[in-house]
N, C-alpha and C. Protein backbone atom coordinates (compact mmCIF):
# COMPACT_ATOMS: atom_id res chain seq x y z
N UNK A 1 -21.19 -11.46 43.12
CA UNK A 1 -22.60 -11.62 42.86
C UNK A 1 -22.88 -11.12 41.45
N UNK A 2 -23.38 -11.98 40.62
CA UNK A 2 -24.27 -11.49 39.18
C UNK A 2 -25.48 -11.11 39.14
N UNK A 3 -26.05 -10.42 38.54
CA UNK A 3 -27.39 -10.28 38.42
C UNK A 3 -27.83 -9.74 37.04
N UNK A 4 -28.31 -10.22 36.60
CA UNK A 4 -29.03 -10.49 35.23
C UNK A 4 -30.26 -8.66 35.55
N UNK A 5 -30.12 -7.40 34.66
CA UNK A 5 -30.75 -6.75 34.69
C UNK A 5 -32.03 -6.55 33.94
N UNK A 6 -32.33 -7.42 33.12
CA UNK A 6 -32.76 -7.38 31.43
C UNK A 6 -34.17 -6.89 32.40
N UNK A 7 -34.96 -7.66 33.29
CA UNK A 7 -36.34 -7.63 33.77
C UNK A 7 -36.64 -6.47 34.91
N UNK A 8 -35.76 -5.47 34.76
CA UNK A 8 -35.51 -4.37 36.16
C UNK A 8 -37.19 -3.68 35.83
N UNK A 9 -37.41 -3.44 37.09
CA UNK A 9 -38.58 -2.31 37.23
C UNK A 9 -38.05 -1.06 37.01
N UNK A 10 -38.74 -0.27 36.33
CA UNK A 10 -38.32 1.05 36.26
C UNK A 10 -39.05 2.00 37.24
N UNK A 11 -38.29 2.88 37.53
CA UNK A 11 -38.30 3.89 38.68
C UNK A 11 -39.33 4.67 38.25
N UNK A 12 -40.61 4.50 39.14
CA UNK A 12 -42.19 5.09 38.62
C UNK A 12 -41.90 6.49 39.08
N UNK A 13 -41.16 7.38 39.65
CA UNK A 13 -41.44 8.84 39.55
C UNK A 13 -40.34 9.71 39.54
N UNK A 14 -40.69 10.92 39.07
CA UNK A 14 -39.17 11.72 39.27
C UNK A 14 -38.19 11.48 40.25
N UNK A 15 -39.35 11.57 41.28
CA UNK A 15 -38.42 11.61 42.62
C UNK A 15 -37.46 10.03 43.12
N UNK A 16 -37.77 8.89 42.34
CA UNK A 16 -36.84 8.07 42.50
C UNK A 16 -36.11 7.87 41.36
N UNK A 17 -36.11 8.28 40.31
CA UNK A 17 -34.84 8.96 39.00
C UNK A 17 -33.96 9.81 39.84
N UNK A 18 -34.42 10.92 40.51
CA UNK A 18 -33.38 12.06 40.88
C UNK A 18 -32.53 11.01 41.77
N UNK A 19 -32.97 10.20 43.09
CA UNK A 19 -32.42 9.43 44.29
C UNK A 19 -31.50 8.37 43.45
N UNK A 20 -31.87 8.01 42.23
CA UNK A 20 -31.14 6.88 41.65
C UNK A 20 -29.75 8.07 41.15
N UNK A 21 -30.40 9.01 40.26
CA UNK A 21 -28.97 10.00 39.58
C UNK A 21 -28.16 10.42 40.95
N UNK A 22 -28.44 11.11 42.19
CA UNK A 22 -27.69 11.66 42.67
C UNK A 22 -26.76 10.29 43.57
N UNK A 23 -27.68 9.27 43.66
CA UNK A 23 -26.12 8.28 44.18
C UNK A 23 -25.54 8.09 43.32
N UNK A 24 -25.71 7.98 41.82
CA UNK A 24 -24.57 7.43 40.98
C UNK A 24 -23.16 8.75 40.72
N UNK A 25 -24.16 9.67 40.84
CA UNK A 25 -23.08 10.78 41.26
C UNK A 25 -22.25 10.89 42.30
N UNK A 26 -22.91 10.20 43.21
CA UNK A 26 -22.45 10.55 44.77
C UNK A 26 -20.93 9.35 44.64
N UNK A 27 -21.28 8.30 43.48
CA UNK A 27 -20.51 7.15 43.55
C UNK A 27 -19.32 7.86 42.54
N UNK A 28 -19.64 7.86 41.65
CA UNK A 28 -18.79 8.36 40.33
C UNK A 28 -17.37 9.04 40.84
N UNK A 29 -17.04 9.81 41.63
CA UNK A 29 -16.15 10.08 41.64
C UNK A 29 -15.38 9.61 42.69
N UNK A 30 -15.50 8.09 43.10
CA UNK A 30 -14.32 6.93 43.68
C UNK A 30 -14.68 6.32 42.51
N UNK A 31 -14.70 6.23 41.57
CA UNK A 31 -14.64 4.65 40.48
C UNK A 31 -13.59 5.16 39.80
N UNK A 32 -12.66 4.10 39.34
CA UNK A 32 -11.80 4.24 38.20
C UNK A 32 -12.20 3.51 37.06
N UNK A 33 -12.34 3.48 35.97
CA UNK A 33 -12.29 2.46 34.54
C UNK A 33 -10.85 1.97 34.16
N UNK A 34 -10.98 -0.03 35.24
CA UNK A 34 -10.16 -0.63 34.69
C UNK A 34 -10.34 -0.75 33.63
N UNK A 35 -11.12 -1.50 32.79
CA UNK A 35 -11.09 -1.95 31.62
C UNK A 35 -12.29 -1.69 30.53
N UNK A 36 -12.25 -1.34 29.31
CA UNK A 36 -13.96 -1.06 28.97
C UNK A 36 -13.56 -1.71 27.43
N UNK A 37 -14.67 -1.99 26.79
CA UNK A 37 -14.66 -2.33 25.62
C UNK A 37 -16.45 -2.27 25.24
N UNK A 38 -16.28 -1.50 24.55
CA UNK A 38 -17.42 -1.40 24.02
C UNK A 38 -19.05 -2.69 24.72
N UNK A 39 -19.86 -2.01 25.06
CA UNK A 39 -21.18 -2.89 26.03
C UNK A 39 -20.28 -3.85 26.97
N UNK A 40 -19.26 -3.21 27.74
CA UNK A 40 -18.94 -4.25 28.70
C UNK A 40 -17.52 -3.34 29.45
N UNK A 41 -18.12 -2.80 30.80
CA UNK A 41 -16.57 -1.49 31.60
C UNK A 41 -16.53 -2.91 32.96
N UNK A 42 -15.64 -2.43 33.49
CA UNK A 42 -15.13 -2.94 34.80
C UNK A 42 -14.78 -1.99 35.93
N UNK A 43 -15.40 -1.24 36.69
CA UNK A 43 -14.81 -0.36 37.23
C UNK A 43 -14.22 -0.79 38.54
N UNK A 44 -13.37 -0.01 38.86
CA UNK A 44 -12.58 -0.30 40.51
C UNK A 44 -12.97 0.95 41.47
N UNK A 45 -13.80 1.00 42.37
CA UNK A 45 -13.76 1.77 43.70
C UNK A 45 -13.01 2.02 44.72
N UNK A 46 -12.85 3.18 44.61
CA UNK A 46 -11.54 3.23 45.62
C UNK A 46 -11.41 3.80 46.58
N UNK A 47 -10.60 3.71 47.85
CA UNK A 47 -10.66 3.44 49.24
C UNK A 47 -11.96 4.78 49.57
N UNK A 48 -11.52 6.06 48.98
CA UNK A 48 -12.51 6.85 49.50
C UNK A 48 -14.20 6.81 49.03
N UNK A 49 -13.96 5.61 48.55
CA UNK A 49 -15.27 5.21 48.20
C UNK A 49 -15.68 4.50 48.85
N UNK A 50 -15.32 3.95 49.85
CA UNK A 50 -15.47 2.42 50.65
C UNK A 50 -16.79 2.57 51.16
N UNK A 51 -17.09 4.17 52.04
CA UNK A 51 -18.06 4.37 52.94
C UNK A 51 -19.08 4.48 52.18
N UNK A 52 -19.20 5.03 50.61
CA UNK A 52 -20.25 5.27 50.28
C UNK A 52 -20.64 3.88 49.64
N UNK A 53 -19.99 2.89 49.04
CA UNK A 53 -20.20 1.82 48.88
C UNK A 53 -21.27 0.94 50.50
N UNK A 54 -20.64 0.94 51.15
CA UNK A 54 -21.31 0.64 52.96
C UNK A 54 -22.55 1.22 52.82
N UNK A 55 -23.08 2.73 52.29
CA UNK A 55 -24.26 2.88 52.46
C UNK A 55 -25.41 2.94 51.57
N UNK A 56 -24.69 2.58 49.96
CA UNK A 56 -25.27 2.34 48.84
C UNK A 56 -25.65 0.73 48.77
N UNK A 57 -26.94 0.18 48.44
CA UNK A 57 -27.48 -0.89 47.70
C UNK A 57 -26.73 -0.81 46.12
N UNK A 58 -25.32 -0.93 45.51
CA UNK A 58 -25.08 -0.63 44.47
C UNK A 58 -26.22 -1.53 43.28
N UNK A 59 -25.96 -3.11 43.60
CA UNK A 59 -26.79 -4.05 42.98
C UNK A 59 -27.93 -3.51 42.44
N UNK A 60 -28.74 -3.10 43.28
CA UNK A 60 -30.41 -2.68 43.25
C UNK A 60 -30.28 -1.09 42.53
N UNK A 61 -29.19 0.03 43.05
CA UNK A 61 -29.17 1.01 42.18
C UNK A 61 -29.29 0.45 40.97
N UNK A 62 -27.97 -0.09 40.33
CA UNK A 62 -27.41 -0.17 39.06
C UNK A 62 -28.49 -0.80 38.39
N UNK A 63 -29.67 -1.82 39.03
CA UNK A 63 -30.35 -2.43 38.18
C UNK A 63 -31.71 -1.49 37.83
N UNK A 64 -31.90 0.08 38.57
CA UNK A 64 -32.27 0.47 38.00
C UNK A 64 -32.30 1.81 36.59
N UNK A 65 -31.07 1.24 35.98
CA UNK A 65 -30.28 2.36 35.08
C UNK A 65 -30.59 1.54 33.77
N UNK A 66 -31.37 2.71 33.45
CA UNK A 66 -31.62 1.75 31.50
C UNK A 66 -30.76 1.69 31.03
N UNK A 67 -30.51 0.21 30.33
CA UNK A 67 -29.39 0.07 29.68
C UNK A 67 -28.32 -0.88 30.02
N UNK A 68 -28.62 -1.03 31.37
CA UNK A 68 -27.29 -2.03 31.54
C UNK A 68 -27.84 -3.21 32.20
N UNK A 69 -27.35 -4.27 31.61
CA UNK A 69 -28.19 -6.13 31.45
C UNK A 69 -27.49 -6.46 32.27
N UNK A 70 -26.46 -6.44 32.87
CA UNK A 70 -26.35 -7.37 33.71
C UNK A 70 -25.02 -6.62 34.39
N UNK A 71 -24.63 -7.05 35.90
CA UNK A 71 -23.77 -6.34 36.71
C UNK A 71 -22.99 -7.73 37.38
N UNK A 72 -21.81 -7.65 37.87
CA UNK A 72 -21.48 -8.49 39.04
C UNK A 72 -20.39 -7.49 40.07
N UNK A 73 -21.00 -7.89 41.00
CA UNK A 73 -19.73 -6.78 41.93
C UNK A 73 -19.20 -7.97 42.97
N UNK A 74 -17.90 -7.54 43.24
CA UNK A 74 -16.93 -7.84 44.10
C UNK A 74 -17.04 -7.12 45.27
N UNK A 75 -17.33 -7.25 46.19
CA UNK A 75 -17.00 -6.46 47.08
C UNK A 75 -15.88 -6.47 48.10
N UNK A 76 -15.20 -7.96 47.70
CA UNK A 76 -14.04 -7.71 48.08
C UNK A 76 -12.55 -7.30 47.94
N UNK A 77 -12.96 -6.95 46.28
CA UNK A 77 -11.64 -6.14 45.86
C UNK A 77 -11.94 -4.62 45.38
N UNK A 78 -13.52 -4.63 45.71
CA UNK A 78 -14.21 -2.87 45.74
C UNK A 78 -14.57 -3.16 43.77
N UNK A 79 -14.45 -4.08 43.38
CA UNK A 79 -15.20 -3.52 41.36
C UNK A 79 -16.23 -4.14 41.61
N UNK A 80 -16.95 -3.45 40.22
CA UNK A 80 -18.25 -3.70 39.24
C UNK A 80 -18.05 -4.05 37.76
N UNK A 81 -18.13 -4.75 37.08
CA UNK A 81 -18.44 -5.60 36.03
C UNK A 81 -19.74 -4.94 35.24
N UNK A 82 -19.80 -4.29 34.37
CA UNK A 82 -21.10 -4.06 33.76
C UNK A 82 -21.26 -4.44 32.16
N UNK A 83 -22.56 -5.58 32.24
CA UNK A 83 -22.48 -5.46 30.44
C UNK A 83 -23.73 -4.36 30.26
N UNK A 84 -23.32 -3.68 29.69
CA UNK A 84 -24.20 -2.85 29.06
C UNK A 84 -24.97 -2.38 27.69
N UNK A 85 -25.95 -1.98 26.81
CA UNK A 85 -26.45 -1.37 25.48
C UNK A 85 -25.83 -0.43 25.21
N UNK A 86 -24.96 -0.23 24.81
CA UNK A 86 -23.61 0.54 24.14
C UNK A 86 -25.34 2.00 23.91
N UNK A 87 -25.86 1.75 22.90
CA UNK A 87 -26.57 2.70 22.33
C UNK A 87 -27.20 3.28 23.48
N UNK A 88 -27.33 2.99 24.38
CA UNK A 88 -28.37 3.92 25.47
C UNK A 88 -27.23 4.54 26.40
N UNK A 89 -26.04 3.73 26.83
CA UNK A 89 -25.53 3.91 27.39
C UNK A 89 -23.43 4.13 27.23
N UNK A 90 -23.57 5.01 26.44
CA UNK A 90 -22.61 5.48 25.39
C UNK A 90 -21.22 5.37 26.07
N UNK A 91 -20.07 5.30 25.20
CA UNK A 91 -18.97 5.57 25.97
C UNK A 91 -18.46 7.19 26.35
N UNK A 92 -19.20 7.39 26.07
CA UNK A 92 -18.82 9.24 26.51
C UNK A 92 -18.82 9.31 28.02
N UNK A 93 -20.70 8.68 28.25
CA UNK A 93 -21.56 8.97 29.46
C UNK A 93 -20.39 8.12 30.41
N UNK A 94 -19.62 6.93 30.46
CA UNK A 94 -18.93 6.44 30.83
C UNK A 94 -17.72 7.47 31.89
N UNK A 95 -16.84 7.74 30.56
CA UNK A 95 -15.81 8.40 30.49
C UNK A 95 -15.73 9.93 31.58
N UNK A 96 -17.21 10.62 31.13
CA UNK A 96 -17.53 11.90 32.00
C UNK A 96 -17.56 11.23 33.26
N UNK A 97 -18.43 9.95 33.58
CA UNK A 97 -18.97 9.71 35.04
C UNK A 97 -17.49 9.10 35.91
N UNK A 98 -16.40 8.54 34.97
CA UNK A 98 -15.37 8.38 35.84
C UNK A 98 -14.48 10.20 35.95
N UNK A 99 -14.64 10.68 35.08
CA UNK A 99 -13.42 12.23 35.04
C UNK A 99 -14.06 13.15 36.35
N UNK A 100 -15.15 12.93 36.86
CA UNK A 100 -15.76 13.71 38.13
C UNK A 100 -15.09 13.57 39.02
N UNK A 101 -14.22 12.76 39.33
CA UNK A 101 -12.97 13.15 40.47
C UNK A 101 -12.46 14.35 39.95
N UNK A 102 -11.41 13.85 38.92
CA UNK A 102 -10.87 15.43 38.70
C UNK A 102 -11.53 16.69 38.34
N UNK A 103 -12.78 16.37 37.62
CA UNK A 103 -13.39 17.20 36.91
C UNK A 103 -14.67 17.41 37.53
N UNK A 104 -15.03 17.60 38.90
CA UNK A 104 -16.29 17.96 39.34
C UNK A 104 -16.98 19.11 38.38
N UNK A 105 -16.23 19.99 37.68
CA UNK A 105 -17.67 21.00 36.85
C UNK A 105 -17.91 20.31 35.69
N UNK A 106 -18.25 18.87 35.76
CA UNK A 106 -18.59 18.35 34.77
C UNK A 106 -20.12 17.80 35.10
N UNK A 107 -19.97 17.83 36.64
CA UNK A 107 -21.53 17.10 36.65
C UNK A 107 -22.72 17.71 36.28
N UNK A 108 -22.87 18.95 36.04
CA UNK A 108 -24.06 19.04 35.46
C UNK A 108 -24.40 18.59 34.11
N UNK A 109 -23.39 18.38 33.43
CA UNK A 109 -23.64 17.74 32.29
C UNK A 109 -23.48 16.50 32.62
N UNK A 110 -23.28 15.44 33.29
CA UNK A 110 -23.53 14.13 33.38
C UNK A 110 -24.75 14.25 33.73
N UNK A 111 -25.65 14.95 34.84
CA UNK A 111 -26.72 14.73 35.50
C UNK A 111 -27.31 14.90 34.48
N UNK A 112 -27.54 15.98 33.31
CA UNK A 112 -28.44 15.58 32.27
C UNK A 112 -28.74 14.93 31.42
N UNK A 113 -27.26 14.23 31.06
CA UNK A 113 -26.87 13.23 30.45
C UNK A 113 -27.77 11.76 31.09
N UNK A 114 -27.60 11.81 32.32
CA UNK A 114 -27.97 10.56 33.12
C UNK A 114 -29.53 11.04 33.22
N UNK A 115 -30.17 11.92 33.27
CA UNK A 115 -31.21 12.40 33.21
C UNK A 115 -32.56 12.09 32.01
N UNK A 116 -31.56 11.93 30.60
CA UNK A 116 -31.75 11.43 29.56
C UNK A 116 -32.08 9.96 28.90
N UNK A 117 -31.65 9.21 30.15
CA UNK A 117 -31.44 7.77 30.07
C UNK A 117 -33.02 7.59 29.94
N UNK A 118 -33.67 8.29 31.02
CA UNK A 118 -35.31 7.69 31.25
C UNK A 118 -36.39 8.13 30.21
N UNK A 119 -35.49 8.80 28.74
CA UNK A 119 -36.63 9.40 28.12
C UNK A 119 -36.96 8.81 27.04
């Protein structure tokens, strides 16, 4: 499935910013980065991600994250496809949000990082 993000509603209050940041957190650490190149990653989800995938709307999350135009997910080989605005949505912020497997004391600095997106 594709979906064109360019026309997303943005998330009218804190409290659905925080619900949008803490699933992408909740997701971040089953994704791997197959492939990235600058405004355009591919990530792969993996098995211990399956369930949270089952209870995440990823589509409808992702379309509300400034910055990224357009998504397609597979759900049958578990990836996401993202083209993204390099400038809003940096390759750092990337890089941290896949290292949270290994690196869980990193999320407080992603969450502010991702926190930052809406300002």
């Amino acid at each position: 499935m594709t979906a064109d993000t360019t026309d997303k509603p943005s998330p009218s209050s804190v409290a659905e910013r925080g619900a949008i940041i803490a699933d992408l957190l909740l997701l971040a650490p089953h994704t791997e980065i197959v492939h990235h190149i600058p405004g355009r990653i591919r990530l792969r989800l993996g098995k211990s991600g399956l369930g949270v995938l089952a209870r995440t709307d990823v589509e409808t999350l992702l379309r509300h994250v400034p910055g990224i135009r357009s998504l397609r997910v597979n759900r049958l080989v578990g990836s996401l496809t993202l083209e993204y605005d390099e400038s809003r949505l940096p390759h750092g912020l990337w890089e941290r949000l896949a290292a949270l497997r290994e690196r869980p004391d990193l999320r407080g600095e992603v969450e502010e990082w991702l926190n930052d997106l809406w300002k």
